[in-house]
N, C-alpha and C. Protein backbone atom coordinates (compact mmCIF):
# COMPACT_ATOMS: atom_id res chain seq x y z
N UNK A 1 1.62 -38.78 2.45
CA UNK A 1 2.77 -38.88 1.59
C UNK A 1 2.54 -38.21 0.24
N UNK A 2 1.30 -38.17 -0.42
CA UNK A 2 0.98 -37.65 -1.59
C UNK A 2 0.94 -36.64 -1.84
N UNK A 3 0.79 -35.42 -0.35
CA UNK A 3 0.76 -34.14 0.01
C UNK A 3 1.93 -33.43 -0.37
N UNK A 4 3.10 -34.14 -0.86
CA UNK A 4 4.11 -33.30 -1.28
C UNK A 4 4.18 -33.43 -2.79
N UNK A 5 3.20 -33.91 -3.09
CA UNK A 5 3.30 -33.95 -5.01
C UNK A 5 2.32 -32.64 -5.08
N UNK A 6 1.00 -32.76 -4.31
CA UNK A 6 -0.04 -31.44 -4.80
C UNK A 6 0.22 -30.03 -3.98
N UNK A 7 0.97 -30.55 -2.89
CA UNK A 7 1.07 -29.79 -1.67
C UNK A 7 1.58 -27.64 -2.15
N UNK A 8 1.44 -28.04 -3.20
CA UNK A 8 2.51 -26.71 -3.75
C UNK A 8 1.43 -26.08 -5.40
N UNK A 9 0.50 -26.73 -5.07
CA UNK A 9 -0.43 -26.06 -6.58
C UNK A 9 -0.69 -24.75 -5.97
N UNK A 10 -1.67 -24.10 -7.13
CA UNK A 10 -2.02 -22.82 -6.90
C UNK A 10 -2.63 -22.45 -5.44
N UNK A 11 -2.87 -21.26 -4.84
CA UNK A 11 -3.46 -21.10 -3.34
C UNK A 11 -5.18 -20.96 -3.84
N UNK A 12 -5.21 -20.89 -4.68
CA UNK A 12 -6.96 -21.10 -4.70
C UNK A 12 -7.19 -22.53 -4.34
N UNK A 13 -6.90 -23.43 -4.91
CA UNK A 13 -7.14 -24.54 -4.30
C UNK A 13 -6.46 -24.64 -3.19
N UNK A 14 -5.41 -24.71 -2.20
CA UNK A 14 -5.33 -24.83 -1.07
C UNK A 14 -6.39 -24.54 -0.14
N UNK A 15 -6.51 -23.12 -0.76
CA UNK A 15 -7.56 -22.06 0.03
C UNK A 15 -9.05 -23.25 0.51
N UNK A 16 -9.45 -23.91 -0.51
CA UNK A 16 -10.59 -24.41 -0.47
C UNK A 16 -10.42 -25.85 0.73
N UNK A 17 -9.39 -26.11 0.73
CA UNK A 17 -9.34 -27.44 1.81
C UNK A 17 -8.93 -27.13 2.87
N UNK A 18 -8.18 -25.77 3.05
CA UNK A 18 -8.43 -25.12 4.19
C UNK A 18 -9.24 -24.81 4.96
N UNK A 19 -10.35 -24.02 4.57
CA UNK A 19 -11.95 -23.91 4.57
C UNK A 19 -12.11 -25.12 5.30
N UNK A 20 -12.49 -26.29 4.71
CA UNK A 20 -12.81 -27.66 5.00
C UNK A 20 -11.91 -27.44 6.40
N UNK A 21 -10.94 -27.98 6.40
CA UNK A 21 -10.32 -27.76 7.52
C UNK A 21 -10.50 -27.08 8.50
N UNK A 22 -10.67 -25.90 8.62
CA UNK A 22 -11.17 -24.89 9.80
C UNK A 22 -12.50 -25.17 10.21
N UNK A 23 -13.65 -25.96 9.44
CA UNK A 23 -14.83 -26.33 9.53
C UNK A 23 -14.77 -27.47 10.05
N UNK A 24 -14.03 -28.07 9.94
CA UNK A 24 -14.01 -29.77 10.28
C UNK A 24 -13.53 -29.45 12.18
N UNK A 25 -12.53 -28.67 12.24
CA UNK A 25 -11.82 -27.83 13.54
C UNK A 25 -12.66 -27.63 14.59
N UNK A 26 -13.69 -26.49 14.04
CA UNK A 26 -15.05 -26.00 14.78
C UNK A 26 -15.91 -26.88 15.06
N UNK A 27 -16.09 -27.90 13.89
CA UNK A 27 -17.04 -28.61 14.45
C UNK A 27 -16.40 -29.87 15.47
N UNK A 28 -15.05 -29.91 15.61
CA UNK A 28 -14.79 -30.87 16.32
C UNK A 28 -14.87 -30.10 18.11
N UNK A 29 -14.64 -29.02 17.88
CA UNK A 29 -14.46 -28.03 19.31
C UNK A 29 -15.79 -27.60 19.79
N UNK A 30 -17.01 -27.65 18.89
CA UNK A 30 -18.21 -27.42 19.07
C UNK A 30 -18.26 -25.88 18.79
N UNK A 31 -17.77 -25.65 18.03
CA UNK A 31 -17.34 -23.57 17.98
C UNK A 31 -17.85 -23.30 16.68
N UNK A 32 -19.18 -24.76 16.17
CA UNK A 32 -19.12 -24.11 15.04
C UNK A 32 -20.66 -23.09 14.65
N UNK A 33 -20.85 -22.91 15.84
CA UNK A 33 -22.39 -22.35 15.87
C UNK A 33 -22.49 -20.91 15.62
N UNK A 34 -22.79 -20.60 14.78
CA UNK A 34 -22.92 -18.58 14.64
C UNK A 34 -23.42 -18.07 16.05
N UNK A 35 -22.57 -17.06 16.57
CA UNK A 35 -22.83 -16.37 17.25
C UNK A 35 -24.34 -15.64 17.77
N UNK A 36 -24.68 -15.25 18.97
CA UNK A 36 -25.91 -14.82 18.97
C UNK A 36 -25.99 -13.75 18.35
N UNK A 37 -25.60 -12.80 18.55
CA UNK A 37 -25.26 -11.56 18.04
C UNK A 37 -24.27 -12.03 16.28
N UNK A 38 -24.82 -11.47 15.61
CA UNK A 38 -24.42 -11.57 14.07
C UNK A 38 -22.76 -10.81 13.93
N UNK A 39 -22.07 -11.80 13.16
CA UNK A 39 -20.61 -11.71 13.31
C UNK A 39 -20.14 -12.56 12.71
N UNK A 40 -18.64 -12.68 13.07
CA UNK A 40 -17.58 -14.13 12.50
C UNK A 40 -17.89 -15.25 13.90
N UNK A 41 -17.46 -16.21 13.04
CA UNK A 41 -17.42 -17.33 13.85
C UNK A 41 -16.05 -17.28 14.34
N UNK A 42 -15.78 -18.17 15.38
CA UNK A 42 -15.12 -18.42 16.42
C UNK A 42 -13.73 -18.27 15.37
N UNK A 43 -12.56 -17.80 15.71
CA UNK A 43 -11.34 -18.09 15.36
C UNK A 43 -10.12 -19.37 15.20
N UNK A 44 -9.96 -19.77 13.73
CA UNK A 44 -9.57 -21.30 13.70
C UNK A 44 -8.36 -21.15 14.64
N UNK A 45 -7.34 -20.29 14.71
CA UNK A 45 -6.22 -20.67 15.13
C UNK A 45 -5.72 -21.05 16.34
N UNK A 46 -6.62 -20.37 17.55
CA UNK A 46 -6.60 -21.42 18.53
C UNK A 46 -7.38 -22.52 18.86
N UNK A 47 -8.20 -22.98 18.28
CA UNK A 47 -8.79 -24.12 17.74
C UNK A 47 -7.61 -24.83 17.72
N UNK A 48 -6.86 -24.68 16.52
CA UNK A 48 -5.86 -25.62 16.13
C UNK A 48 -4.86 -25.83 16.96
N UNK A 49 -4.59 -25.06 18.06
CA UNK A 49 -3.57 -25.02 18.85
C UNK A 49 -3.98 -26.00 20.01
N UNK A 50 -5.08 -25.71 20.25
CA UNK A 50 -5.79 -26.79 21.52
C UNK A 50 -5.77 -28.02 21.05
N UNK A 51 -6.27 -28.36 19.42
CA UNK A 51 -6.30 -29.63 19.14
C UNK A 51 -4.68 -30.70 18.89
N UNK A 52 -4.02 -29.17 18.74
CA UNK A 52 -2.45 -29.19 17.99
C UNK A 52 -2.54 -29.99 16.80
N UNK A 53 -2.81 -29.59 15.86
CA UNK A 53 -3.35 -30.01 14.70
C UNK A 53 -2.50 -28.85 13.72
N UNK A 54 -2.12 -29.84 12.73
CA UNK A 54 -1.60 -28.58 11.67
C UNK A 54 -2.29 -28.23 10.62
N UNK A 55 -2.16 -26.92 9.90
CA UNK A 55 -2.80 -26.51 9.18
C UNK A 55 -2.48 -27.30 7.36
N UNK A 56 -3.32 -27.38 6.84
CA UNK A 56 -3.41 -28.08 5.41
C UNK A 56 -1.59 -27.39 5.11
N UNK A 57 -1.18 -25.79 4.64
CA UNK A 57 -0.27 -25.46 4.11
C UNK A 57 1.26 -26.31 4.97
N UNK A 58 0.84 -25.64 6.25
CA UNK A 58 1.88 -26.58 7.33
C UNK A 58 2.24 -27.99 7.13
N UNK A 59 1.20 -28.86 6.80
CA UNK A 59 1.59 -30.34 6.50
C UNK A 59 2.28 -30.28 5.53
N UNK A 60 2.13 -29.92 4.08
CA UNK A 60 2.97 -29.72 3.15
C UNK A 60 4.49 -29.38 3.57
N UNK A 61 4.62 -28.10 4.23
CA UNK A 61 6.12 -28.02 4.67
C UNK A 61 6.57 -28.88 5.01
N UNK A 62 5.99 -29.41 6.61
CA UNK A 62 6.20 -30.65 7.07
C UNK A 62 7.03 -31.92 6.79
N UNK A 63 6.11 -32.24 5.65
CA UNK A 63 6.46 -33.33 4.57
C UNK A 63 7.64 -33.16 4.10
N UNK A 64 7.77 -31.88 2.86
CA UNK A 64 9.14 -31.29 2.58
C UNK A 64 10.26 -31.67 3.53
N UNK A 65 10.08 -31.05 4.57
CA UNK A 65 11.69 -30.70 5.65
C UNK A 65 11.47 -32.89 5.91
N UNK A 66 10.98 -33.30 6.05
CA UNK A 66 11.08 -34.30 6.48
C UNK A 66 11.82 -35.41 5.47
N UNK A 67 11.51 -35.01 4.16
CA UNK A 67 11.78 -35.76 2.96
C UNK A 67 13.44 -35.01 2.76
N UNK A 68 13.76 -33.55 3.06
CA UNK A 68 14.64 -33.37 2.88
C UNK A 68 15.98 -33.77 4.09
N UNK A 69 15.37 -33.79 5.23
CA UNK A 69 16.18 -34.29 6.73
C UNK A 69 16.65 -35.68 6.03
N UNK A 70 15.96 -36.48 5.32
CA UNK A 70 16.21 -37.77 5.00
C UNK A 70 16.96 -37.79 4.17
N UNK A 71 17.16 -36.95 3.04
CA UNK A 71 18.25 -37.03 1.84
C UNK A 71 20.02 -36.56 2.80
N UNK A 72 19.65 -35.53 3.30
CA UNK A 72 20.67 -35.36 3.78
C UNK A 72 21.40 -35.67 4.68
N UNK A 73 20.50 -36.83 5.65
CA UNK A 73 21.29 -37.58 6.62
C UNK A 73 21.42 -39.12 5.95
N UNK A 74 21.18 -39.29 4.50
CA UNK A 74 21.45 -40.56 3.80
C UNK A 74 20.09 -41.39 4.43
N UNK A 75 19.05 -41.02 4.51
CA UNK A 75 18.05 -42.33 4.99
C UNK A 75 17.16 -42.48 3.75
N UNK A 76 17.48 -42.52 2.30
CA UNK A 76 16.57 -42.49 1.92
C UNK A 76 17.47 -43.12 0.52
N UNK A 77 16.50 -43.75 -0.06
CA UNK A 77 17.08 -44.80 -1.40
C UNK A 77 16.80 -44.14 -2.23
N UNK A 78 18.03 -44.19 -3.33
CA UNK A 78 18.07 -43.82 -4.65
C UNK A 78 18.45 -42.44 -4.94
N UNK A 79 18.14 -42.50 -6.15
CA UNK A 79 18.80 -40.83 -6.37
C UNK A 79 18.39 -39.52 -5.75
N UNK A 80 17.43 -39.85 -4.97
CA UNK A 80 16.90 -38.82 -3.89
C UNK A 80 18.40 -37.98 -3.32
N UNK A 81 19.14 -38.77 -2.90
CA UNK A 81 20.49 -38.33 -1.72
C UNK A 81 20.99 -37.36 -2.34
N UNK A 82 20.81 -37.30 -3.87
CA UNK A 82 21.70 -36.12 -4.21
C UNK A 82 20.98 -35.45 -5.01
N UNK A 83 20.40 -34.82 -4.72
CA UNK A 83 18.68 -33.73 -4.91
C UNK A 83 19.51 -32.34 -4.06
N UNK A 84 19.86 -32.79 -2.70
CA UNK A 84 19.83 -31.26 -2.07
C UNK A 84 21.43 -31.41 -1.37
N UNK A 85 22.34 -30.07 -1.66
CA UNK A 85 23.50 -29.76 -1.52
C UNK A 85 23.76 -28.41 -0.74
N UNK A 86 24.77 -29.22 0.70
CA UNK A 86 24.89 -28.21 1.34
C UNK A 86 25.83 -27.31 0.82
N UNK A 87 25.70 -25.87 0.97
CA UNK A 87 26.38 -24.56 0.59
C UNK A 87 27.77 -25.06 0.60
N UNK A 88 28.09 -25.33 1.55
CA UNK A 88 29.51 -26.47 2.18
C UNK A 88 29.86 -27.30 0.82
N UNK A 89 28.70 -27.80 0.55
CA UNK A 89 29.74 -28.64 -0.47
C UNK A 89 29.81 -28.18 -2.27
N UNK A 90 29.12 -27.31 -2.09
CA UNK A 90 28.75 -26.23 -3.58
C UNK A 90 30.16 -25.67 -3.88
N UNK A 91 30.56 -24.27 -2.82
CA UNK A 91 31.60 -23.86 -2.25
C UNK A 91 32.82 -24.31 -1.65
N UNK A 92 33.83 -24.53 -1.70
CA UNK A 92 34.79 -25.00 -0.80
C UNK A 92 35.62 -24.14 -0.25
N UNK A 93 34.91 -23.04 -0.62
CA UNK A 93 35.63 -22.11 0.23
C UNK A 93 34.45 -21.44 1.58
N UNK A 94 34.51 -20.68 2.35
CA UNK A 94 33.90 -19.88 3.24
C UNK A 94 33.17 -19.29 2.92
N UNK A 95 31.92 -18.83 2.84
CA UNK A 95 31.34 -17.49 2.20
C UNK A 95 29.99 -17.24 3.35
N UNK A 96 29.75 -16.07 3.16
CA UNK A 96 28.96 -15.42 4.17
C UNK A 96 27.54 -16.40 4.66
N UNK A 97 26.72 -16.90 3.66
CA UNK A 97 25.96 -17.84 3.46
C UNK A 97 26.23 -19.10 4.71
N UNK A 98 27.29 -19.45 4.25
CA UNK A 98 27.55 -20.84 5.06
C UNK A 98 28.21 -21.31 5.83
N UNK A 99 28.85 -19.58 6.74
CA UNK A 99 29.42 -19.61 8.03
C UNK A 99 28.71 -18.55 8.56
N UNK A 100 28.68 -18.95 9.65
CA UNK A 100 27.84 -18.17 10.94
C UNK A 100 29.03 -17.28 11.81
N UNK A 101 29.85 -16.26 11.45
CA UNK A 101 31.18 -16.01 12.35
C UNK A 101 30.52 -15.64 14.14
N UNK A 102 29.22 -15.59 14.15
CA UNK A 102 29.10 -14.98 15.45
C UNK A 102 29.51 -16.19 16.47
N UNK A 103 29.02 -17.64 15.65
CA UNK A 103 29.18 -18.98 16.65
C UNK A 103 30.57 -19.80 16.17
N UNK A 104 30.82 -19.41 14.89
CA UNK A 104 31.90 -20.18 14.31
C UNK A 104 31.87 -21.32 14.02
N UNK A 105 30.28 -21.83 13.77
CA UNK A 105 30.19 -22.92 12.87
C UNK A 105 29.33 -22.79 11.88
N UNK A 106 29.38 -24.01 10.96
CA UNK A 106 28.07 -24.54 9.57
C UNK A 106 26.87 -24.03 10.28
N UNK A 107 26.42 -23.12 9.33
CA UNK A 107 25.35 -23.02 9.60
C UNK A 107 23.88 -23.98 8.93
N UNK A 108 24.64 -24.73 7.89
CA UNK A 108 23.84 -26.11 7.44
C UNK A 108 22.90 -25.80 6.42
N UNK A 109 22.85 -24.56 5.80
CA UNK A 109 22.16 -24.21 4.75
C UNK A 109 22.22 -24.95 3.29
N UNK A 110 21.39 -25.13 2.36
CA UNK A 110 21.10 -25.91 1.17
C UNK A 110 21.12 -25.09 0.00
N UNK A 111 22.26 -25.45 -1.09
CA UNK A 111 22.25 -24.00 -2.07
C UNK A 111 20.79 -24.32 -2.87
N UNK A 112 20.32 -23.64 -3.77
CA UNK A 112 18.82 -23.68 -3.75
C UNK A 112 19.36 -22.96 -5.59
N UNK A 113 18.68 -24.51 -6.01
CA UNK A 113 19.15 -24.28 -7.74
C UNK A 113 18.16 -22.99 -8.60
N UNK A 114 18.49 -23.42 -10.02
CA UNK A 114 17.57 -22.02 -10.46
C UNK A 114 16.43 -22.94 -10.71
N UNK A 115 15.23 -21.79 -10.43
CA UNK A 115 14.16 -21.98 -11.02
C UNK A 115 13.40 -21.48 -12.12
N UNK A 116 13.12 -21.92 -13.37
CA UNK A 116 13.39 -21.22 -14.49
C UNK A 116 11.73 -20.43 -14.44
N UNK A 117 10.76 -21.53 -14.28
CA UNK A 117 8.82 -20.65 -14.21
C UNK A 117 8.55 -20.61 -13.10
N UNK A 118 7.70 -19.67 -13.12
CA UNK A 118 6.98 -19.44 -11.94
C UNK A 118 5.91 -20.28 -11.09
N UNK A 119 5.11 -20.88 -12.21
CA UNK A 119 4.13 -21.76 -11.57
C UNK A 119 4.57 -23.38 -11.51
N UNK A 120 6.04 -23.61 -12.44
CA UNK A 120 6.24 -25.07 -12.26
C UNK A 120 7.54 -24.73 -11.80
N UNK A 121 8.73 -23.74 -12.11
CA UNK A 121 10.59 -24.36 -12.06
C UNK A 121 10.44 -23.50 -10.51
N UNK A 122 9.19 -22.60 -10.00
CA UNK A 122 9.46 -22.30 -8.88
C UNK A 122 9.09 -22.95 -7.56
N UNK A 123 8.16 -24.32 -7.89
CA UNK A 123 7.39 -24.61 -7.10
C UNK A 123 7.63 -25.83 -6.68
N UNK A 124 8.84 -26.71 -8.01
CA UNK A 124 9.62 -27.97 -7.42
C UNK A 124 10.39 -27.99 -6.07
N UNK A 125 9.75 -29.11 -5.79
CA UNK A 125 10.55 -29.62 -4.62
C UNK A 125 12.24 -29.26 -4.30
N UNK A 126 12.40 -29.63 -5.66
CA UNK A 126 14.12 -29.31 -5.35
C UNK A 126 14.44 -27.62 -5.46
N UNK A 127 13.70 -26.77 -5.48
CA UNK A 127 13.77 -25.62 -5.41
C UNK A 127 13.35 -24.88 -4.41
N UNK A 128 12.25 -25.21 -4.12
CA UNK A 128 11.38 -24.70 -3.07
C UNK A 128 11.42 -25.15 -1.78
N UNK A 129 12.43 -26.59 -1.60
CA UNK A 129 12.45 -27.30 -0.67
C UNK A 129 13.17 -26.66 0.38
N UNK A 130 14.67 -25.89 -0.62
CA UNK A 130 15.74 -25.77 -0.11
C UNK A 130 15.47 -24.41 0.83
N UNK A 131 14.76 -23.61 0.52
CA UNK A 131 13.89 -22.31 0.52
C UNK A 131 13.53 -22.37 1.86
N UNK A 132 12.45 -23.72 2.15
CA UNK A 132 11.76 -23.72 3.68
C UNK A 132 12.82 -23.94 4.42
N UNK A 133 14.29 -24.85 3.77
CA UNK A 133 15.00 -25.81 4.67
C UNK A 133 15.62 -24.24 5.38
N UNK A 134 16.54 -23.39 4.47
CA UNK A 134 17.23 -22.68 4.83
C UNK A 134 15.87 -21.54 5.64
N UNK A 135 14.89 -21.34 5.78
CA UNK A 135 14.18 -20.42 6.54
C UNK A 135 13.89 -21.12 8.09
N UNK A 136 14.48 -21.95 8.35
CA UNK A 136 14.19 -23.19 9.81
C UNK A 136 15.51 -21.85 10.56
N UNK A 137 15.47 -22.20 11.73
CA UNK A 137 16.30 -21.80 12.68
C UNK A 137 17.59 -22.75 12.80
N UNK A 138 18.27 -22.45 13.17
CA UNK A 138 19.87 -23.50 12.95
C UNK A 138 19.85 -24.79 13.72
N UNK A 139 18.96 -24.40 14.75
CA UNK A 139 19.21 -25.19 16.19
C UNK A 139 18.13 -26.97 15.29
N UNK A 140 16.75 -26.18 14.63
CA UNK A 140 16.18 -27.25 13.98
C UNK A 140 17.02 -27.96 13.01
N UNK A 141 17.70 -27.19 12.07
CA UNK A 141 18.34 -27.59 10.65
C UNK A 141 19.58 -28.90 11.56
N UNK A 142 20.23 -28.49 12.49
CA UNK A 142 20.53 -29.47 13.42
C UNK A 142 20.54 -30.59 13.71
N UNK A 143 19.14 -30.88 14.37
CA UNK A 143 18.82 -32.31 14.98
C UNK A 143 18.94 -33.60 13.59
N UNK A 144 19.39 -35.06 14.14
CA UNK A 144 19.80 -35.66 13.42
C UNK A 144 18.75 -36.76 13.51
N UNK A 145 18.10 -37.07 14.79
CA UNK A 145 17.09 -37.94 14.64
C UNK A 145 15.73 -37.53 13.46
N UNK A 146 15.46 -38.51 13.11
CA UNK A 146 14.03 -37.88 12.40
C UNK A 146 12.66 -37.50 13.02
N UNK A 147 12.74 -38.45 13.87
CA UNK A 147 11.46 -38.48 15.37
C UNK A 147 11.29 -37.35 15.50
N UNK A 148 12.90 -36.94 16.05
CA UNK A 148 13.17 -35.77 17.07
C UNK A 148 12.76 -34.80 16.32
N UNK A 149 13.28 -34.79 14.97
CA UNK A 149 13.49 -33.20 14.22
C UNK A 149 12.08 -33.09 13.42
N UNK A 150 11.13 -34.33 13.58
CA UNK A 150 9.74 -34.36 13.20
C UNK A 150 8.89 -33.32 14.69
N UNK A 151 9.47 -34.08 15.50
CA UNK A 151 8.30 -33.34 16.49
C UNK A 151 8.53 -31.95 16.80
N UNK A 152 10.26 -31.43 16.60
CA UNK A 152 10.84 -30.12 16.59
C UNK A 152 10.04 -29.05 15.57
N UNK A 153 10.23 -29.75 14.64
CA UNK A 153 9.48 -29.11 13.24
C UNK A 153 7.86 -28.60 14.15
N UNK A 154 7.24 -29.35 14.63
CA UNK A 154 5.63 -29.69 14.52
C UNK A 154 5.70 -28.30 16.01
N UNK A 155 6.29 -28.39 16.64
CA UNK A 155 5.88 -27.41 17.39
C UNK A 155 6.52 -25.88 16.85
N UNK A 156 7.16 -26.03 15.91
CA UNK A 156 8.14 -25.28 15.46
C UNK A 156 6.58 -24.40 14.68
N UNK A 157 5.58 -25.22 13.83
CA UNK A 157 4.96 -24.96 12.77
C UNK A 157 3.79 -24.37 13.88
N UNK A 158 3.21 -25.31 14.68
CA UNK A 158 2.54 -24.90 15.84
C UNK A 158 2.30 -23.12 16.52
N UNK A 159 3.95 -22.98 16.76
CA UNK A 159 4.09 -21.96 16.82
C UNK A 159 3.88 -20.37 16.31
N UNK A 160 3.08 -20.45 15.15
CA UNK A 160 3.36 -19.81 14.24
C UNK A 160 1.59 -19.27 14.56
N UNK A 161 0.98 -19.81 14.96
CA UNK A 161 -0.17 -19.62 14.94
C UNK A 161 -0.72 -18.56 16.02
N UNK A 162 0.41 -17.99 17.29
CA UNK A 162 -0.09 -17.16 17.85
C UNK A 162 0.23 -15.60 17.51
């Protein structure tokens, strides 16, 4: 749960618990032994795929779309609910953004406020959130269960690794 307060600092530190991570990976797969022949070690990413394990950056998203699925289907207390606004309700009119004419419906996108800095007004949640939400595929942005659109997400993120 805490992963979405740090989940978004600089990538040097990510970088470093990543590391950890891909090490912790190998050594759980037994892949973590240098090669006979001098080289790289074994490759994390199907590692992670066998274990289905997500990557340090991935959990962060994760978290995000999950915290945001909740504001916007009302499961969540307090002033959270009105943090993130669909295009739909920004607009009341039609605009390219937030109709899909090929299917002829919402395409369920989140208008995505300004962000004034780079290292803090770009990296808030309520900015950056809207960012991952609207980069999901429609069919995910969709699902209404949380379960469902948790485990959708997870193979969704999964995926990414081949």
């Amino acid at each position: 749960m805490q992963l979405r307060f740090w989940g978004s600092s600089c990538d040097v530190h990510i970088t470093k618990i990543l590391t950890l991570q891909k090490r912790a990976v190998r050594v759980m797969t037994f892949k973590d032994q240098f090669p006979a022949v001098p080289g790289p070690l074994h490759p994390s990413n199907p590692l992670f795929l066998k274990l289905e394990l997500i990557k340090i950056k991935y959990i962060f998203i994760l978290q995000i779309l999950k915290f945001i699925h909740k504001c916007i289907n009302s499961n969540i207390i307090g002033n959270f609910a009105q943090w993130f606004k669909l295009k739909t309700e920004v607009h009341t009119h039609l605009t390219k953004t937030n109709y899909n004419t090929s299917s002829q419906v919402s395409t369920n996108k989140l208008s995505i406020p300004f962000g004034r800095t780079t290292h803090y007004g770009l990296k808030q949640i309520k900015v950056k959130g809207p960012k991952i939400w609207n980069s999901l595929p429609l069919d995910l942005r969709n699902i209404k269960s949380l379960i469902n659109f948790k485990i959708s997400i997870k193979k969704h993120l999964l995926g990414t690794y081949t």
